[in-house]
N, C-alpha and C. Protein backbone atom coordinates (compact mmCIF):
# COMPACT_ATOMS: atom_id res chain seq x y z
N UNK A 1 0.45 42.51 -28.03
CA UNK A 1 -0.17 41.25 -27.67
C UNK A 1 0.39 40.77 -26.33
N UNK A 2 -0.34 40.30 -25.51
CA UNK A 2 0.18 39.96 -24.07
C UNK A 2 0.03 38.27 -24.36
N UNK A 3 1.57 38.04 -23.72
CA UNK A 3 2.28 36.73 -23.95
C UNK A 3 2.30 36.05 -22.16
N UNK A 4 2.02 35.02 -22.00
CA UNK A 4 1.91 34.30 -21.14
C UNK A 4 2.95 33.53 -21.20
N UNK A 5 3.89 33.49 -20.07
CA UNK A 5 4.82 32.72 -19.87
C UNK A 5 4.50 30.76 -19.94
N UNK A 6 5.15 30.40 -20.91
CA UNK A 6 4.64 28.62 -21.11
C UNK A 6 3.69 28.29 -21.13
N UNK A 7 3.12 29.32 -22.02
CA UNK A 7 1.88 28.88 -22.92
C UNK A 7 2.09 28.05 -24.44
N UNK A 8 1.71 27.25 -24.91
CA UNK A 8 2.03 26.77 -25.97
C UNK A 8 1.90 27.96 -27.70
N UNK A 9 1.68 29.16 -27.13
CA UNK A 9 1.62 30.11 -28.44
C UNK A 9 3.05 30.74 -28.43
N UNK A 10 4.07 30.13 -27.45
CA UNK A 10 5.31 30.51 -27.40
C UNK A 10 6.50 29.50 -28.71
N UNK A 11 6.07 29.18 -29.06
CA UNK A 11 7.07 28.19 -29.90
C UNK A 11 7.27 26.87 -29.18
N UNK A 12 6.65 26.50 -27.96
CA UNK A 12 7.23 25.55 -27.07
C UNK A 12 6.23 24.32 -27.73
N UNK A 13 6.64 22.70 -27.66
CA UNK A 13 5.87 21.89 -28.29
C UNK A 13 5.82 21.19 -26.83
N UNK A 14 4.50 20.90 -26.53
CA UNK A 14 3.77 19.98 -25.17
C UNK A 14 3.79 18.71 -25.80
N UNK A 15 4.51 17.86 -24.23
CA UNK A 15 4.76 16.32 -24.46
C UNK A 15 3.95 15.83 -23.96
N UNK A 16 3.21 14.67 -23.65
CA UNK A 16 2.66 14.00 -22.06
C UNK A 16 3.50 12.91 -21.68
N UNK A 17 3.97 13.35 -20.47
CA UNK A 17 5.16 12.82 -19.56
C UNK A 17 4.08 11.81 -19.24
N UNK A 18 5.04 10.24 -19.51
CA UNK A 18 4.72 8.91 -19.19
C UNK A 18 5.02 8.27 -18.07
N UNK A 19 5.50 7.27 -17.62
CA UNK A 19 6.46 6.89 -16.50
C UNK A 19 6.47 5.22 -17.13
N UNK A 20 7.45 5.09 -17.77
CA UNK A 20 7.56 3.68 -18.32
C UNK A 20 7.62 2.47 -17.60
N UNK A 21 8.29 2.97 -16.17
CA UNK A 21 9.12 1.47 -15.44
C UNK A 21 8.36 1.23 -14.40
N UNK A 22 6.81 1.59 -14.33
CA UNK A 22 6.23 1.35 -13.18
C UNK A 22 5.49 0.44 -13.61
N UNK A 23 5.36 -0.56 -12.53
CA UNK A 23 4.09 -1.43 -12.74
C UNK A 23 3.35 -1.59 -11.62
N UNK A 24 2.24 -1.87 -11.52
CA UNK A 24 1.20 -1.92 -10.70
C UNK A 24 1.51 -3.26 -9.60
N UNK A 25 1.73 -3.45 -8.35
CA UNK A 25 1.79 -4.98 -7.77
C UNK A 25 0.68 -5.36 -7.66
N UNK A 26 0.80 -6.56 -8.36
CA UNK A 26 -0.44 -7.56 -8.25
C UNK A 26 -0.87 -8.26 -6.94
N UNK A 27 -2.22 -7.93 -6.73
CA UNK A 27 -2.67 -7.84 -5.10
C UNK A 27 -3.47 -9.11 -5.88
N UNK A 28 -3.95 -10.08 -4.94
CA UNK A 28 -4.35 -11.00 -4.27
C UNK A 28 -5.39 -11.03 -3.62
N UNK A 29 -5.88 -12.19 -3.28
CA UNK A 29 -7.79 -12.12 -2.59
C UNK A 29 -6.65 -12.26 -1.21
N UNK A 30 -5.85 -12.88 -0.90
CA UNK A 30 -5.19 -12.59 0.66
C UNK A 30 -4.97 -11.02 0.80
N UNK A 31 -4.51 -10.55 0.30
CA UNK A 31 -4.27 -9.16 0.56
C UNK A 31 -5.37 -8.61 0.86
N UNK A 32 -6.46 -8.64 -0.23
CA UNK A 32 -7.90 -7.77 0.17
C UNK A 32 -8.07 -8.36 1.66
N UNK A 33 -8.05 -9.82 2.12
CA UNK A 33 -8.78 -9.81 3.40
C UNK A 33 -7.98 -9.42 4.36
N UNK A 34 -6.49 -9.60 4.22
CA UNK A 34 -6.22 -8.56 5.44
C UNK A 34 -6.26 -7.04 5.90
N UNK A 35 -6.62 -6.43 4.49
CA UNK A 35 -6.72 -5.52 5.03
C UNK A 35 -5.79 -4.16 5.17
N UNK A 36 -5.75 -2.98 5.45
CA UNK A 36 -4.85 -2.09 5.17
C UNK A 36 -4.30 -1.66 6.73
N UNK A 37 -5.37 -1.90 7.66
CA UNK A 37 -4.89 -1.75 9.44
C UNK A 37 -4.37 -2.58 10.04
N UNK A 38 -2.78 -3.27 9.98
CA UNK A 38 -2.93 -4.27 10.32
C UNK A 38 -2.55 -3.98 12.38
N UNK A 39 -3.03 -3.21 12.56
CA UNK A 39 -3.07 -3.21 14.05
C UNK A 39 -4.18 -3.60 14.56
N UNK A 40 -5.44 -3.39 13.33
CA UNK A 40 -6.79 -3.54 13.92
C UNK A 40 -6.81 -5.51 13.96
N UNK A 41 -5.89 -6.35 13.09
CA UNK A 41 -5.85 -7.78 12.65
C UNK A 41 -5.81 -8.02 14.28
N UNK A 42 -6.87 -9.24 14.32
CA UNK A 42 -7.02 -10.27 15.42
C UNK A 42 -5.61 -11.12 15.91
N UNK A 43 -4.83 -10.81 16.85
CA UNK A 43 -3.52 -11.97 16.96
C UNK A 43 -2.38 -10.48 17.24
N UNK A 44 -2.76 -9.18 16.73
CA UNK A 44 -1.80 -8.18 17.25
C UNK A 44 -2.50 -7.12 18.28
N UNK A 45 -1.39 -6.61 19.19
CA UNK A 45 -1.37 -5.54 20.54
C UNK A 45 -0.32 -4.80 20.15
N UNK A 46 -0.78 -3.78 21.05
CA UNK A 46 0.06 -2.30 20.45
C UNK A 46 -0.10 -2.23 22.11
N UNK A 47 1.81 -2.15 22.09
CA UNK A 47 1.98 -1.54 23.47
C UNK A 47 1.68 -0.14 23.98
N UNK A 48 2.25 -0.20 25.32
CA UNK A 48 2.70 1.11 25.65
C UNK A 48 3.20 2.11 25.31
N UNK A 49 4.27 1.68 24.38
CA UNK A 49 5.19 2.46 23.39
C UNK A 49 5.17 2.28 22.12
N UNK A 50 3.40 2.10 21.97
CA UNK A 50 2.93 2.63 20.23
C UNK A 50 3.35 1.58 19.35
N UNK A 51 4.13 0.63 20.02
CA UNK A 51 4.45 -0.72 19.04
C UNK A 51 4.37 -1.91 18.90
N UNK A 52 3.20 -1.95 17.35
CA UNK A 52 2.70 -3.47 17.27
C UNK A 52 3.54 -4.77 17.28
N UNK A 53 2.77 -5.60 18.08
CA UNK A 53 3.48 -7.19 18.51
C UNK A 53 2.09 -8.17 18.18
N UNK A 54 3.17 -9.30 17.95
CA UNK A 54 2.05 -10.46 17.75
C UNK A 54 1.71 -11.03 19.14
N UNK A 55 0.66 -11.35 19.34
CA UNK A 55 0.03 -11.76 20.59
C UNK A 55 0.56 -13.15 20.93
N UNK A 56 1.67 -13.43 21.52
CA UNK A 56 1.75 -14.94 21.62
C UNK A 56 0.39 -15.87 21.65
N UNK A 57 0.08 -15.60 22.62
CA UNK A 57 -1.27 -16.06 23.31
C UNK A 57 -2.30 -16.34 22.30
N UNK A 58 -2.39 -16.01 21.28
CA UNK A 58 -3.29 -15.98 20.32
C UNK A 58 -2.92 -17.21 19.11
N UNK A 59 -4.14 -17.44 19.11
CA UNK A 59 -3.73 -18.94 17.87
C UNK A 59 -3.85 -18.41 16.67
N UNK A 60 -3.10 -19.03 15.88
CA UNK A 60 -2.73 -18.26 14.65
C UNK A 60 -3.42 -18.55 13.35
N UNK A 61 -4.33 -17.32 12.80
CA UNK A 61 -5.03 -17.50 12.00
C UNK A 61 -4.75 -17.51 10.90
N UNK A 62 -5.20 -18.28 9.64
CA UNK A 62 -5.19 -19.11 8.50
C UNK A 62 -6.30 -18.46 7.31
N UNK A 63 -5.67 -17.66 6.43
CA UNK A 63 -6.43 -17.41 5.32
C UNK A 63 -7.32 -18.78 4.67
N UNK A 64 -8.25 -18.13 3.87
CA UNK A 64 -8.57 -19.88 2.88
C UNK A 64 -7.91 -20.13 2.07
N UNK A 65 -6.48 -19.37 1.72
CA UNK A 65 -5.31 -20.27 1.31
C UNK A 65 -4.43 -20.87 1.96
N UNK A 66 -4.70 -21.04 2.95
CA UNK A 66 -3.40 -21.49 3.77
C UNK A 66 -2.73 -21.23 4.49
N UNK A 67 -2.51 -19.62 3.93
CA UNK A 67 -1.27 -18.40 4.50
C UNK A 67 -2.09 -18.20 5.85
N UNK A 68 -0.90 -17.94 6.39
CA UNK A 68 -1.04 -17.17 7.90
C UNK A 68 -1.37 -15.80 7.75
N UNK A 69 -2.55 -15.39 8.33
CA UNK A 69 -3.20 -13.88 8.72
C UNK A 69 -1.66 -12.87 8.60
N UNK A 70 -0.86 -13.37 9.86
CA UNK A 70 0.05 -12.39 10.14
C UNK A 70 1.51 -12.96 9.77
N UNK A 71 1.94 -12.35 8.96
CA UNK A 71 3.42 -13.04 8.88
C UNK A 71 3.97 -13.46 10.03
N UNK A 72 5.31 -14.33 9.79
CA UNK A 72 6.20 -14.10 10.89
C UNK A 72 6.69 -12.85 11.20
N UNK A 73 7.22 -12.94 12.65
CA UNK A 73 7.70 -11.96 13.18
C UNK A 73 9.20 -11.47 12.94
């Protein structure tokens, strides 16, 4: 009889591996509107050297909760 290495006709008993300590972070209607690019967000520039900055110059935009678009810096 041809035996397959970690097949369950070996004596071996199959578990299903869980992951107990994870939980999901609870996202927010702010989160959905900013978005996952935040280079593409209105108020940031990406220098010369590939690194995003907040636009001084730019007035600072206000979710409809309140929160500021872009964190502090």
């Amino acid at each position: 009889m041809l035996e397959m290495m970690g097949s369950v006709l070996d004596g071996t008993v199959k578990t299903k591996v869980s992951l107990y300590d994870h939980r999901p972070y609870p996202l927010f209607e702010d989160d959905y509107l900013r978005g996952a690019n935040f280079r593409d967000l209105p108020g940031v520039v990406v220098g010369n050297d590939n690194v995003a900055r907040r636009d001084s110059t730019e007035k600072h935009l206000l979710l409809p909760s309140g929160k500021p678009l872009l964190g502090p810096d």
